[in-house]
Protein backbone atom coordinates (compact mmCIF):
# COMPACT_ATOMS: atom_id res chain seq x y z
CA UNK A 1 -0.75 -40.44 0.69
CA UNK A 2 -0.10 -39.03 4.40
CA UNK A 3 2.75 -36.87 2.39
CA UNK A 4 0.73 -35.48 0.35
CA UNK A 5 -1.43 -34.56 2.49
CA UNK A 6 1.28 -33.36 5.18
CA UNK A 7 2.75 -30.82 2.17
CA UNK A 8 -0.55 -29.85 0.98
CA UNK A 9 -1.43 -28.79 5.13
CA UNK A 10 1.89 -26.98 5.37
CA UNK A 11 1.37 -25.04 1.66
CA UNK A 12 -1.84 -23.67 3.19
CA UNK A 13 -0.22 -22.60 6.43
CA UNK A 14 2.05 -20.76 4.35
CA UNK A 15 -0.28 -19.08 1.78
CA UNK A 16 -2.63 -18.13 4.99
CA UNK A 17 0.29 -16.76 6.85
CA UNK A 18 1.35 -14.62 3.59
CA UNK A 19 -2.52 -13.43 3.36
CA UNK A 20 -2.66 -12.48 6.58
CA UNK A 21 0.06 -9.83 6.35
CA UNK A 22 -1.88 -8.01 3.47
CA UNK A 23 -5.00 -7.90 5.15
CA UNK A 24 -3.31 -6.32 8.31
CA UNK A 25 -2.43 -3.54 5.96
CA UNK A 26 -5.88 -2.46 5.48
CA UNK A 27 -8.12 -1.21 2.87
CA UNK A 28 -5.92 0.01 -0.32
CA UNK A 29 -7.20 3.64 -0.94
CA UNK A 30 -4.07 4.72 -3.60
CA UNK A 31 -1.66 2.84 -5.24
CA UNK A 32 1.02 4.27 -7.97
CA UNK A 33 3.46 1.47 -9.21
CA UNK A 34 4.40 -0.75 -6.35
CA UNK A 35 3.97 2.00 -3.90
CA UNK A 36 0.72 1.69 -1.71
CA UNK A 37 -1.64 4.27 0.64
CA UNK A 38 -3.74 2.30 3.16
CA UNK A 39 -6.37 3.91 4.85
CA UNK A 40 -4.38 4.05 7.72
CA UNK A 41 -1.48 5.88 6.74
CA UNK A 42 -4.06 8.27 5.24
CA UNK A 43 -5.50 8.87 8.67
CA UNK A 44 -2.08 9.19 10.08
CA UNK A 45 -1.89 12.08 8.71
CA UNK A 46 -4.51 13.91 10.41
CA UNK A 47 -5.67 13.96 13.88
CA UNK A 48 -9.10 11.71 15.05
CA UNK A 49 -11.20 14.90 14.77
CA UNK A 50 -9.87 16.51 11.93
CA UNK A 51 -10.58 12.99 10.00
CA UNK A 52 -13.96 12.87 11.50
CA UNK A 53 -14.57 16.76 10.29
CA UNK A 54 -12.55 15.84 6.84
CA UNK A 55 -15.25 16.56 4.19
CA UNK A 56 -15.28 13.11 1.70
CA UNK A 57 -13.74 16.35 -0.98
CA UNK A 58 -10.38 16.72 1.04
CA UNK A 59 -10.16 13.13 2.05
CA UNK A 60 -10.05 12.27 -1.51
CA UNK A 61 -7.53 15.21 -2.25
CA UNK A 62 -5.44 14.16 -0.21
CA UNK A 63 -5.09 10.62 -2.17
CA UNK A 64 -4.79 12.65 -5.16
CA UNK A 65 -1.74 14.70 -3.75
CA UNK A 66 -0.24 11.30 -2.29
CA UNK A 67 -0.26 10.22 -6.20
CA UNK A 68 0.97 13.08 -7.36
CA UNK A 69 3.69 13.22 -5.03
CA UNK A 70 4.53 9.59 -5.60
CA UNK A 71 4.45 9.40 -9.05
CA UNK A 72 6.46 12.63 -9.05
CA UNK A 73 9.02 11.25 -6.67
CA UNK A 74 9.10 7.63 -8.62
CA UNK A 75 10.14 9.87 -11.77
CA UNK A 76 12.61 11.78 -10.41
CA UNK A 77 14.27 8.05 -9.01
CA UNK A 78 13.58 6.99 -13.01
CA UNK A 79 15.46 10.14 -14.17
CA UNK A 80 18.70 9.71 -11.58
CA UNK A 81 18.90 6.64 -12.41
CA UNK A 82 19.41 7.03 -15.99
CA UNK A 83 22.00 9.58 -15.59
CA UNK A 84 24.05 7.77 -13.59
CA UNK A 85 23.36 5.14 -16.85
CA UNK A 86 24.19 7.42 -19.47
């Protein structure tokens, strides 16, 4: 019974410690395939007060061209890939 419980304490330390490390990430605001954009690397890319001046509009442009640009960029991969196939 006391190893049961002993693995059962240690699988939860484990999941936690997994959890944690997507939570640090921050709030998802794009995601194409496997590829992610946290809010944070979205604010990376501008300085504090141009984010606080950012109208909601170009803040959610911006996601858009992140998508494009990643899907775009996940393609081209696809399509080098295949030649080097074929």
């Amino acid at each position: 019974m006391k190893q049961i419980f002993f693995i059962f304490i240690i699988c939860l330390i484990i999941f936690s410690i997994f959890s944690c490390k997507e939570k640090k990430k921050g709030r998802i605001m794009a995601e194409v395939g496997n590829e992610k954009l946290y809010e944070k690397e979205l604010r990376s890319l501008f300085t504090k007060s141009e984010w606080n001046n950012l109208s909601q509009e170009n803040k959610e442009k911006a996601i858009q061209d992140w998508v494009e640009i990643t899907s775009c960029q996940k393609k081209q991969k696809n399509e080098v890939l295949i030649r080097i196939l074929l």
